[in-house]
PDB file of N, CA and C in Angstrom:
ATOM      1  N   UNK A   1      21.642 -17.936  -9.359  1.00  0.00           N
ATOM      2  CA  UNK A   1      21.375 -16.580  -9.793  1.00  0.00           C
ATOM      3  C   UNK A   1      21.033 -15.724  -8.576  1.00  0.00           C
ATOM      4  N   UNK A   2      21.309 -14.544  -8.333  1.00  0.00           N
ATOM      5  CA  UNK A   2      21.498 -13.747  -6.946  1.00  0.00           C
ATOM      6  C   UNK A   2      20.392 -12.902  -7.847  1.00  0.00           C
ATOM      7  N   UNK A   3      19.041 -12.363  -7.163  1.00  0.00           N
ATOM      8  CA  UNK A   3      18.228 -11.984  -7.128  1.00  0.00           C
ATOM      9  C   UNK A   3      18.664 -10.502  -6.593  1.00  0.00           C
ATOM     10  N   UNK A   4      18.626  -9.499  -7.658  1.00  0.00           N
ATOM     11  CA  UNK A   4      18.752  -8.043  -7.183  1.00  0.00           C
ATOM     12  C   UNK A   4      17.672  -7.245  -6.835  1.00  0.00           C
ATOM     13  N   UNK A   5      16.934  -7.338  -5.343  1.00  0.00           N
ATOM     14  CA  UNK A   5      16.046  -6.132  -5.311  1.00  0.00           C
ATOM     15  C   UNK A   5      15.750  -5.267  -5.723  1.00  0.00           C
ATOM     16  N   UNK A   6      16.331  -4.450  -5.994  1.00  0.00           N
ATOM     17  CA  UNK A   6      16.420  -2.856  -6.782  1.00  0.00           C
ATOM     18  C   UNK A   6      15.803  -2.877  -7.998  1.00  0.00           C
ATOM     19  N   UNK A   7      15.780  -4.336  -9.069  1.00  0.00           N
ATOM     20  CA  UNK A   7      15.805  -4.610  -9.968  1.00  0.00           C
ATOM     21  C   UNK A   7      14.549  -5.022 -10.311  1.00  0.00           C
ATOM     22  N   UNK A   8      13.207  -5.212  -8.687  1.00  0.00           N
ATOM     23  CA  UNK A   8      12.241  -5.535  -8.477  1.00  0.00           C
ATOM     24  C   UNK A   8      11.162  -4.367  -8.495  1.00  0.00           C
ATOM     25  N   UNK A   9      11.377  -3.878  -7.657  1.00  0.00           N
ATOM     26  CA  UNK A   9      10.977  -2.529  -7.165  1.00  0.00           C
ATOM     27  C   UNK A   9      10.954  -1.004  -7.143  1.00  0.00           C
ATOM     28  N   UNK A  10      10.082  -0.511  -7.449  1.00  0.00           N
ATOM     29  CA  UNK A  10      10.054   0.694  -7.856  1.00  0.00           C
ATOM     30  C   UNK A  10      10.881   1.380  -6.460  1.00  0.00           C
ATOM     31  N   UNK A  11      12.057   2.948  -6.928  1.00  0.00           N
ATOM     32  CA  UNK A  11      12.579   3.207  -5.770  1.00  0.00           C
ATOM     33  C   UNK A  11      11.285   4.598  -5.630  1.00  0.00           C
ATOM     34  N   UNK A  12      11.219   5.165  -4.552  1.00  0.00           N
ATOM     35  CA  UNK A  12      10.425   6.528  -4.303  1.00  0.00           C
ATOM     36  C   UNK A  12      10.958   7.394  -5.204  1.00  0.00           C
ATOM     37  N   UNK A  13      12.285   7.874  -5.506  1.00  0.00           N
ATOM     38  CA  UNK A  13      12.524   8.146  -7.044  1.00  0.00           C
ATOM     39  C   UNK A  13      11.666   8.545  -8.153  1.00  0.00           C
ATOM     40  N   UNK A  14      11.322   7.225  -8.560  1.00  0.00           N
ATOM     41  CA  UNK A  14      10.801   6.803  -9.711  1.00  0.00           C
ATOM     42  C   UNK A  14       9.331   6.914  -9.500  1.00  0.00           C
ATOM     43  N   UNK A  15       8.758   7.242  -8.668  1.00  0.00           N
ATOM     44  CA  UNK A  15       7.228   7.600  -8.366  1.00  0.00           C
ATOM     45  C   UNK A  15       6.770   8.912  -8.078  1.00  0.00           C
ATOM     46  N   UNK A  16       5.808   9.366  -8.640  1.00  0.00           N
ATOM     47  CA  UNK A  16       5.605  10.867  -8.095  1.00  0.00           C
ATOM     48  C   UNK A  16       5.523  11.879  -6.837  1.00  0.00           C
ATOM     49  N   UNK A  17       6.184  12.719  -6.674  1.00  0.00           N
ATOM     50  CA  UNK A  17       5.995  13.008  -5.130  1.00  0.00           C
ATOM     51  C   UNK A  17       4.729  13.226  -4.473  1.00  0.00           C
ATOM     52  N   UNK A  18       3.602  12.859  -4.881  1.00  0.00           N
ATOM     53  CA  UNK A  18       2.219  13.549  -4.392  1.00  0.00           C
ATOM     54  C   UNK A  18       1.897  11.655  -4.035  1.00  0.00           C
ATOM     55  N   UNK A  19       2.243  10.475  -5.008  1.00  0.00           N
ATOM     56  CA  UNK A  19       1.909   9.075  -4.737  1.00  0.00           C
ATOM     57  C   UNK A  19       2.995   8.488  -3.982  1.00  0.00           C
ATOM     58  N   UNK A  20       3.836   9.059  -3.726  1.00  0.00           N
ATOM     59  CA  UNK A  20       4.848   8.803  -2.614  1.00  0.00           C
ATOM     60  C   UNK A  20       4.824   8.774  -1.308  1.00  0.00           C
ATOM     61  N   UNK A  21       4.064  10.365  -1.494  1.00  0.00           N
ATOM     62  CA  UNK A  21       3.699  10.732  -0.363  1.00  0.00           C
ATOM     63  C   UNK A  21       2.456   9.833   0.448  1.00  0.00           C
ATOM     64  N   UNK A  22       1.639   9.810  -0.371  1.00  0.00           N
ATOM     65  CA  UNK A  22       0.722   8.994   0.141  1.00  0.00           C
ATOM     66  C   UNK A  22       0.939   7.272   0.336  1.00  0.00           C
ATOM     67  N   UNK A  23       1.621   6.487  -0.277  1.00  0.00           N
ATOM     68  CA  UNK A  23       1.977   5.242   0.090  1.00  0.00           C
ATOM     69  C   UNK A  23       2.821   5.514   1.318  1.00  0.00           C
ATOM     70  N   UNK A  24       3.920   6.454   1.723  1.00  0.00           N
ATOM     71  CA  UNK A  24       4.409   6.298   3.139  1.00  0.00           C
ATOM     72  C   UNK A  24       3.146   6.953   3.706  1.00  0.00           C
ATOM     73  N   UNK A  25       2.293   7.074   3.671  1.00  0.00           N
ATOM     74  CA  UNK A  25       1.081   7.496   4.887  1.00  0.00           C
ATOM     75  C   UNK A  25       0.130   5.942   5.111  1.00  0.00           C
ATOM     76  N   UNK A  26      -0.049   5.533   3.898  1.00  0.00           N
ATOM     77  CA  UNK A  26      -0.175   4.094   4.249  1.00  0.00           C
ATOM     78  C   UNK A  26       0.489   3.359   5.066  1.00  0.00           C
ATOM     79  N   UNK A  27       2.011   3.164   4.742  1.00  0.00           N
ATOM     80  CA  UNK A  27       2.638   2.311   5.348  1.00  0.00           C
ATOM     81  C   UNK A  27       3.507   2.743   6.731  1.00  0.00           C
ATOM     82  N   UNK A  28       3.026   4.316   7.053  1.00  0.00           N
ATOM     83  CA  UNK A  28       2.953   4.534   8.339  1.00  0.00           C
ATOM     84  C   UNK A  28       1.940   4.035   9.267  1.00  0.00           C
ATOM     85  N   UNK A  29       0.760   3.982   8.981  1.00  0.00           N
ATOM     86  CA  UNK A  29      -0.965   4.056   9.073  1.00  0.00           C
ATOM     87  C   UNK A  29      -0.553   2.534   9.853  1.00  0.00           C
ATOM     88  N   UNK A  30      -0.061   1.410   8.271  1.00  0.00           N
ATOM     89  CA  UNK A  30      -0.167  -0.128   8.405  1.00  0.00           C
ATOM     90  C   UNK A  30       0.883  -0.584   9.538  1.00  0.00           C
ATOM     91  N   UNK A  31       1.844  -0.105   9.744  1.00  0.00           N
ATOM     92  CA  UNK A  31       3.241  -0.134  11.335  1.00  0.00           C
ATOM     93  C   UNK A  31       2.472  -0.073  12.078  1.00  0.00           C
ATOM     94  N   UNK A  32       1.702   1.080  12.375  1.00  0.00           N
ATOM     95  CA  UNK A  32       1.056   1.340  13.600  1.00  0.00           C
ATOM     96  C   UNK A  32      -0.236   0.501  13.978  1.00  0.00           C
ATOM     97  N   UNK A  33      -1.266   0.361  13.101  1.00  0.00           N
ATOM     98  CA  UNK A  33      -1.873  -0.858  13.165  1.00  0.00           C
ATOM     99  C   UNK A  33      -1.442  -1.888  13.804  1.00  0.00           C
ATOM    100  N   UNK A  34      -0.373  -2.441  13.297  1.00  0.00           N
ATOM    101  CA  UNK A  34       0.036  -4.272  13.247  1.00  0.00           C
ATOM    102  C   UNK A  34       0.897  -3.665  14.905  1.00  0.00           C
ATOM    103  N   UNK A  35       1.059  -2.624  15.394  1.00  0.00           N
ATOM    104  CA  UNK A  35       2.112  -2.665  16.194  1.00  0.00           C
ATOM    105  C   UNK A  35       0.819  -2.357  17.491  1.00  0.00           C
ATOM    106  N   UNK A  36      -0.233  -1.855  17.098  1.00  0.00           N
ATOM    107  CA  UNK A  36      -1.105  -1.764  18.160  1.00  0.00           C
ATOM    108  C   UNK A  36      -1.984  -2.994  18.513  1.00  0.00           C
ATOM    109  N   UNK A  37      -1.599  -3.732  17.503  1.00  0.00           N
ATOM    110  CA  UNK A  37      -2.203  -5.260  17.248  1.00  0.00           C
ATOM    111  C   UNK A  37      -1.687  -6.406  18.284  1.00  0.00           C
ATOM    112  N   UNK A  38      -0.570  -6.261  17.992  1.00  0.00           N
ATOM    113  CA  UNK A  38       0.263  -6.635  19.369  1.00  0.00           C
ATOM    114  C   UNK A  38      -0.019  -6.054  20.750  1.00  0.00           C
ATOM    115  N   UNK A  39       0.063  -5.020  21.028  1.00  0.00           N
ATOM    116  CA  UNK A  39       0.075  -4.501  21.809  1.00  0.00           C
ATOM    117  C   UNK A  39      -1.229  -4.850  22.557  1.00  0.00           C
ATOM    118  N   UNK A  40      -2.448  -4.963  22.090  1.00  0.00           N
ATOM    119  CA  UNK A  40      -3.506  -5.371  22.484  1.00  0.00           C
ATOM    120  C   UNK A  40      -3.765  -6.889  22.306  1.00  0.00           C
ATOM    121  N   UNK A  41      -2.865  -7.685  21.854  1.00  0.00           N
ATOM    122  CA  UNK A  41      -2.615  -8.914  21.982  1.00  0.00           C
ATOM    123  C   UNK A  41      -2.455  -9.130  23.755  1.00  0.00           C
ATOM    124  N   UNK A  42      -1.562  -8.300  24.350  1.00  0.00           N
ATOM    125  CA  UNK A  42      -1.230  -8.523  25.886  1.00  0.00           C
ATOM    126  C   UNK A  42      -1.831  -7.708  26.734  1.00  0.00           C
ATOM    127  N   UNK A  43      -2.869  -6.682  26.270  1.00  0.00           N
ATOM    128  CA  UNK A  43      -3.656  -5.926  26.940  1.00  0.00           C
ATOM    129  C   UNK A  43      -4.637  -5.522  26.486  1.00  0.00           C
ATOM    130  N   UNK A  44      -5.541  -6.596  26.126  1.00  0.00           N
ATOM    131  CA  UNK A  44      -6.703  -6.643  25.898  1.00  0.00           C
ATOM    132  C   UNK A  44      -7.663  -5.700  26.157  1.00  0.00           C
ATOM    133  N   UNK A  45      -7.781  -5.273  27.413  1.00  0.00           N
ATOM    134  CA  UNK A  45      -8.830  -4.382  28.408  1.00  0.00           C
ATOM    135  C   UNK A  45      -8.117  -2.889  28.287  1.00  0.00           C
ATOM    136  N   UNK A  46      -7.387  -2.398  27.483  1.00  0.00           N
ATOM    137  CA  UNK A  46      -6.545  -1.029  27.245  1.00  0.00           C
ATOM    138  C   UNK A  46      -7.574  -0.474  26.324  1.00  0.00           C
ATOM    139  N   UNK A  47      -8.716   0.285  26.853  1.00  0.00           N
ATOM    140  CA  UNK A  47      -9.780   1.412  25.887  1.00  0.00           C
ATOM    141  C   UNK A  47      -8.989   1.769  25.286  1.00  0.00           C
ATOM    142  N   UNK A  48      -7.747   2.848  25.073  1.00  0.00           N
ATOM    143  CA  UNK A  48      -7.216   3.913  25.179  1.00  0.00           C
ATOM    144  C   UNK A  48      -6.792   3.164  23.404  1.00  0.00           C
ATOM    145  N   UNK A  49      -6.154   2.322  23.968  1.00  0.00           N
ATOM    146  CA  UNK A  49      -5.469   1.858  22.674  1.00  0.00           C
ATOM    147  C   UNK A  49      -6.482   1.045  21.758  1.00  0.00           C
ATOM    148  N   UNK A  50      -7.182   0.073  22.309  1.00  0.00           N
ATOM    149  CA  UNK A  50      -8.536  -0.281  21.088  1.00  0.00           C
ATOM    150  C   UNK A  50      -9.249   0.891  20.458  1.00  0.00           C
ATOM    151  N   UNK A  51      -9.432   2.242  21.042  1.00  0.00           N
ATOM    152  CA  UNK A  51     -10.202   3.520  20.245  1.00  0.00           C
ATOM    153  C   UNK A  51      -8.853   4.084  19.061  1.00  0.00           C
ATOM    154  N   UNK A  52      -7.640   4.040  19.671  1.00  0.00           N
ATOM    155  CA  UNK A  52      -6.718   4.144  19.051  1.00  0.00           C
ATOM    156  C   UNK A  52      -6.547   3.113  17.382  1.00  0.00           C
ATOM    157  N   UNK A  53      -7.170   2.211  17.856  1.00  0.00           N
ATOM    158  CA  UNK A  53      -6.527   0.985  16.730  1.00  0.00           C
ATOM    159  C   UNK A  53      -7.795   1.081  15.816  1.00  0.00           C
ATOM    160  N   UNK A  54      -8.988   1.166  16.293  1.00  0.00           N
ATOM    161  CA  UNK A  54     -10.415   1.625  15.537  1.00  0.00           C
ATOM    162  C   UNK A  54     -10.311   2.667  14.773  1.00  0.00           C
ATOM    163  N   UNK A  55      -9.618   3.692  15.101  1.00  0.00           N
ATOM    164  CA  UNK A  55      -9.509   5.164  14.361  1.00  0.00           C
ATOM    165  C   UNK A  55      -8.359   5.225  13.415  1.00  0.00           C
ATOM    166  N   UNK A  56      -7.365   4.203  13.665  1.00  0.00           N
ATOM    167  CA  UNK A  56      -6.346   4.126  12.373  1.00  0.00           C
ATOM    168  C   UNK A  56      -6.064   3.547  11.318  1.00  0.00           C
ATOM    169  N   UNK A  57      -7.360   2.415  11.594  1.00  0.00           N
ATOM    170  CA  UNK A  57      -7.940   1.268  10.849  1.00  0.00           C
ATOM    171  C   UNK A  57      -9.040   2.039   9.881  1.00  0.00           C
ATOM    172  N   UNK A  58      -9.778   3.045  10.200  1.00  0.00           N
ATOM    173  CA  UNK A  58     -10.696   3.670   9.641  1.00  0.00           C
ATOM    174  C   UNK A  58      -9.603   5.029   8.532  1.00  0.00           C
ATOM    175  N   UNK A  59      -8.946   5.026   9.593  1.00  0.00           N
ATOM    176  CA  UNK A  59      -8.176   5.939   8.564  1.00  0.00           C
ATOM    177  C   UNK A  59      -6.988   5.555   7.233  1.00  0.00           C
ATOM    178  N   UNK A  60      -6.095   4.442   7.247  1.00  0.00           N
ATOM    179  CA  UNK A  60      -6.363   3.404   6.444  1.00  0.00           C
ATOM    180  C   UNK A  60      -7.427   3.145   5.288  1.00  0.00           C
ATOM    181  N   UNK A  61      -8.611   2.831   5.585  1.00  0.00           N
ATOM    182  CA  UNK A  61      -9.384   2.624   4.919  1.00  0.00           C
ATOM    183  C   UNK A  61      -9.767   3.902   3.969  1.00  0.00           C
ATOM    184  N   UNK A  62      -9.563   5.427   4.676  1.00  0.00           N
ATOM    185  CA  UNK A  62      -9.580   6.512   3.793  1.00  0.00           C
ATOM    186  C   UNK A  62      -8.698   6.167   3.016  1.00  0.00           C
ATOM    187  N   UNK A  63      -6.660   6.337   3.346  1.00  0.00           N
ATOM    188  CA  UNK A  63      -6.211   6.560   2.727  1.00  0.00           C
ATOM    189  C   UNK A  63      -5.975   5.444   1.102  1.00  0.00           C
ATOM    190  N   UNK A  64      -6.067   4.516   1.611  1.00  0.00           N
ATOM    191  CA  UNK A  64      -6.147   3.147   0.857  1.00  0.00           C
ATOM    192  C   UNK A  64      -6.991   3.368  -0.264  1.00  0.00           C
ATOM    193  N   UNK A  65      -8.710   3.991   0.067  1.00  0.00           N
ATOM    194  CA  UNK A  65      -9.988   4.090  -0.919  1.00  0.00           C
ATOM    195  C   UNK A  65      -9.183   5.747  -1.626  1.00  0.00           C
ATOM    196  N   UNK A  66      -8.635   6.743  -1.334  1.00  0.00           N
ATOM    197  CA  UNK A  66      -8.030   7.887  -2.046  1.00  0.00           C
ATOM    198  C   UNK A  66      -6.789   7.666  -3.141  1.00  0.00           C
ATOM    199  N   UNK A  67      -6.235   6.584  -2.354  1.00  0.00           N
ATOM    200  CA  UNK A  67      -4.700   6.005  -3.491  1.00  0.00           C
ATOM    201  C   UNK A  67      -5.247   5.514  -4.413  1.00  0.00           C
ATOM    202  N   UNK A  68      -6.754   4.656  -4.367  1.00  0.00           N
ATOM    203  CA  UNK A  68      -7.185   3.496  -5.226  1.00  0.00           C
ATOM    204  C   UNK A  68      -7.986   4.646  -6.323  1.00  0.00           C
ATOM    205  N   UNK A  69      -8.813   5.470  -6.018  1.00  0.00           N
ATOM    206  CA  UNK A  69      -9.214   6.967  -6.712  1.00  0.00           C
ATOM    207  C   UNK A  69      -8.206   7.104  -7.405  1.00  0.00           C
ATOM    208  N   UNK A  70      -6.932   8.162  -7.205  1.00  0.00           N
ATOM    209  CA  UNK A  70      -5.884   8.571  -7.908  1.00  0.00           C
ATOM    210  C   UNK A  70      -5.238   7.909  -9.067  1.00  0.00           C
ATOM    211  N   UNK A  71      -4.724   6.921  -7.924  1.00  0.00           N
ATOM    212  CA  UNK A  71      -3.583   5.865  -8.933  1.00  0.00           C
ATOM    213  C   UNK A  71      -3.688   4.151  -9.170  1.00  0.00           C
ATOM    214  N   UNK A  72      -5.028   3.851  -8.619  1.00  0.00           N
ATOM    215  CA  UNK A  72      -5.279   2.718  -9.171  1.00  0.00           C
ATOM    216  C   UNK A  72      -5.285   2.017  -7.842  1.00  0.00           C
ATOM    217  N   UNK A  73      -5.086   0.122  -8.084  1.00  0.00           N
ATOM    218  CA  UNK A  73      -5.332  -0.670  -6.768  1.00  0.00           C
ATOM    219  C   UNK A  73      -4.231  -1.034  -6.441  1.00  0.00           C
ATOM    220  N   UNK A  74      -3.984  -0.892  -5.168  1.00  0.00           N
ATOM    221  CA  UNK A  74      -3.150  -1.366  -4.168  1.00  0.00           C
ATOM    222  C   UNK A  74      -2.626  -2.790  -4.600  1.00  0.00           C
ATOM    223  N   UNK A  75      -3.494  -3.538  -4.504  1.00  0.00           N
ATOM    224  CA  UNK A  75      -3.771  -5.071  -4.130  1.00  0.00           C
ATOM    225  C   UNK A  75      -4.163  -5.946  -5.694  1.00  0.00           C
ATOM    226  N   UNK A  76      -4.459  -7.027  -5.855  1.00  0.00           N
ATOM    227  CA  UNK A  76      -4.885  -7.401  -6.312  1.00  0.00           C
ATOM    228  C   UNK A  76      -6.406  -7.629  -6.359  1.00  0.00           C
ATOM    229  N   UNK A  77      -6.851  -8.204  -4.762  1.00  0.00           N
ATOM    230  CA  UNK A  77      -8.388  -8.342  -5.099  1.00  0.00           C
ATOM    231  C   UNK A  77      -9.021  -6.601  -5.137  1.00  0.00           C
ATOM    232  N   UNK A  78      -8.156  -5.498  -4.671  1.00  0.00           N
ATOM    233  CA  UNK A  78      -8.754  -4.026  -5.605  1.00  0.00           C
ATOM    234  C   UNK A  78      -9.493  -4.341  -6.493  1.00  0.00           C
ATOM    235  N   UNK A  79      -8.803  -5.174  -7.438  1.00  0.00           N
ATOM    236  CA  UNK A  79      -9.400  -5.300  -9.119  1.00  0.00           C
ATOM    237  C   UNK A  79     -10.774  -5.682  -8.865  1.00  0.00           C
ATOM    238  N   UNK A  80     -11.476  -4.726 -10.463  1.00  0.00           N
ATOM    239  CA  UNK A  80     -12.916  -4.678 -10.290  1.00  0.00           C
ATOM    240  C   UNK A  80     -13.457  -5.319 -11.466  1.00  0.00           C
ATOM    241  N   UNK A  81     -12.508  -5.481 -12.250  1.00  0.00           N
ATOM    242  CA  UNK A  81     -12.190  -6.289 -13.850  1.00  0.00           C
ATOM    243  C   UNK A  81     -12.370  -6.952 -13.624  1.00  0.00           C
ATOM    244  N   UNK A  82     -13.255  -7.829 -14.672  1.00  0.00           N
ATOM    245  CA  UNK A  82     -13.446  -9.552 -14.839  1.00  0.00           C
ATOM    246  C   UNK A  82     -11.762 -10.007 -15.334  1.00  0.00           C
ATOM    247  N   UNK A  83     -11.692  -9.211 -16.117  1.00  0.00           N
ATOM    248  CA  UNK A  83     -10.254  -9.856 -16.573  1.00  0.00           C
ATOM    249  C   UNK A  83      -8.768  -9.773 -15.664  1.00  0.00           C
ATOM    250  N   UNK A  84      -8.036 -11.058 -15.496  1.00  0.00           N
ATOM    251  CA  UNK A  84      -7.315 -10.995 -14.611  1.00  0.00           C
ATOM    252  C   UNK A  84      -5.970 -10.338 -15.068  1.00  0.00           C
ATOM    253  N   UNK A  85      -5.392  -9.232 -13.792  1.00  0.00           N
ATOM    254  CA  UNK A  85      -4.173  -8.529 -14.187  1.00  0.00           C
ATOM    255  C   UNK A  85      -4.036  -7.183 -15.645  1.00  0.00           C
ATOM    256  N   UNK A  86      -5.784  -7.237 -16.023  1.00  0.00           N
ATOM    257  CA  UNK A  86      -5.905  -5.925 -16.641  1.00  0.00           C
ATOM    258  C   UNK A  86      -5.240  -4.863 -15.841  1.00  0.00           C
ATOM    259  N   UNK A  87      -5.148  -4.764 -15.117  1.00  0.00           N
ATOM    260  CA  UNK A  87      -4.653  -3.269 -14.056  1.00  0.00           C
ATOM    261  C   UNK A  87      -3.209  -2.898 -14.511  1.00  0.00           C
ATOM    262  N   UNK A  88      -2.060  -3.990 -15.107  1.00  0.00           N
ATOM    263  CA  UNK A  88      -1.148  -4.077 -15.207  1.00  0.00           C
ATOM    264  C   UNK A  88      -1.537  -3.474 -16.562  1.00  0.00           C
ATOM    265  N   UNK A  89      -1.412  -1.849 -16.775  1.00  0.00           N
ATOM    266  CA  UNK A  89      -1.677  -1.276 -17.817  1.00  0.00           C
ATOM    267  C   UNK A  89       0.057  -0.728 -18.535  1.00  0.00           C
ATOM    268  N   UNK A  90      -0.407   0.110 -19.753  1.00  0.00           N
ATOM    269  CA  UNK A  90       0.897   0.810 -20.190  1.00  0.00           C
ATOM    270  C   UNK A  90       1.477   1.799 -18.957  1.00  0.00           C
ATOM    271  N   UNK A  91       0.505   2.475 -18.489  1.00  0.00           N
ATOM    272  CA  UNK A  91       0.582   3.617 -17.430  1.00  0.00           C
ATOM    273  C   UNK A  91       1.616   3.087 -16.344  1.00  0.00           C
ATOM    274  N   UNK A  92       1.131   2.117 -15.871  1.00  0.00           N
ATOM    275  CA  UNK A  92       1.074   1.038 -14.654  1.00  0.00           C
ATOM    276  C   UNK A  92       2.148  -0.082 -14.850  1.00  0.00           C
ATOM    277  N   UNK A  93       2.918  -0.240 -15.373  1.00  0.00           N
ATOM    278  CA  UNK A  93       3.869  -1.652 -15.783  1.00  0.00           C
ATOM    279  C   UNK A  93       4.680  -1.766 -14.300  1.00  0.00           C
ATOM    280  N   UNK A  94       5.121  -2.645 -14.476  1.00  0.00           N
ATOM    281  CA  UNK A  94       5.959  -3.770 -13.277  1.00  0.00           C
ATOM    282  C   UNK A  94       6.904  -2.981 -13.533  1.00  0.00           C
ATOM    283  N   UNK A  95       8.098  -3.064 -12.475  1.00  0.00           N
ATOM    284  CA  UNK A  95       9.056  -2.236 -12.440  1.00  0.00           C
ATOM    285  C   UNK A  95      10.275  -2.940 -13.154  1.00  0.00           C
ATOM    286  N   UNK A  96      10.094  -4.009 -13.613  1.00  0.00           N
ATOM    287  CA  UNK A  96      10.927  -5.136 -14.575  1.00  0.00           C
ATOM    288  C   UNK A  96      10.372  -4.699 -15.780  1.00  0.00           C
ATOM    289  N   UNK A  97       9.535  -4.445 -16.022  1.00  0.00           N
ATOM    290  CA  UNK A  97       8.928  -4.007 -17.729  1.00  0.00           C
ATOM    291  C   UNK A  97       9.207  -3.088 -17.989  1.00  0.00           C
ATOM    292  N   UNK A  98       9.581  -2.131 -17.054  1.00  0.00           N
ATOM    293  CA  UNK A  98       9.588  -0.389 -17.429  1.00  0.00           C
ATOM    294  C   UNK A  98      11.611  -0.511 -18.480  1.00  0.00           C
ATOM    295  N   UNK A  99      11.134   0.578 -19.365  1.00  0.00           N
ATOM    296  CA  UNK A  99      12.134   0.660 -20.290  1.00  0.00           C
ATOM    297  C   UNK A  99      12.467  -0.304 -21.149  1.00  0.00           C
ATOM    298  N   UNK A 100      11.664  -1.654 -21.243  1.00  0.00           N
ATOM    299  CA  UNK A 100      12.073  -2.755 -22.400  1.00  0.00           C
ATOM    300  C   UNK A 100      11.535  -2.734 -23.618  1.00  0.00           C
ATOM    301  N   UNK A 101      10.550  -2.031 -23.962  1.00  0.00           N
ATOM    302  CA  UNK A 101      10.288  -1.399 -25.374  1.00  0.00           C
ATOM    303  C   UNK A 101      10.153   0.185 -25.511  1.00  0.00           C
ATOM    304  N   UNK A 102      10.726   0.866 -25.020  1.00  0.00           N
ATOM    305  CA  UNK A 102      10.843   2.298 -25.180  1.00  0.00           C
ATOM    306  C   UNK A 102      12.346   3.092 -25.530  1.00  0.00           C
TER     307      UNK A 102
END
């Protein structure tokens, strides 16, 4: 069976432009992180870029705690529920669930 991506995943499309917007600010935020991560992997003693990697890590942490406000959790351990996968609401369905009883 050939596994169709598209068929997984919500496209930007299908998401609102205001939560769109903000997940590519995340996953601009998270590139630059992991890429300054490296980078200070081989240059340890670079201030310039550790104040750099401190301040985008903090900012991250804004945008991440504002998405989780708005539109719910990112992640799984987000969840604040005793009950597991409550988050997976009507609002909120998997992008495989959407349209199978409507």
């Amino acid at each position: 069976m050939k596994l169709v991506y598209d068929d997984c995943f919500m496209c930007d499309s299908e998401i609102p432009k205001s939560q769109s917007k903000l997940l590519n600010s995340i996953r601009e935020v998270c590139f630059a992180i992991v890429e300054l991560n490296l980078f200070l992997d081989t240059h340890p003693n670079n201030m310039e870029a550790l104040a750099l990697f401190k301040k985008l890590c903090a900012n991250k942490e804004v945008l991440e705690n504002e998405y989780k406000m708005k539109y719910g959790p990112l992640k799984v351990c987000d969840v604040s529920d005793n009950t597991p996968f409550s988050w997976v609401s009507e609002d909120n369905k998997w992008p495989w669930q959407r349209g199978i009883n409507e």
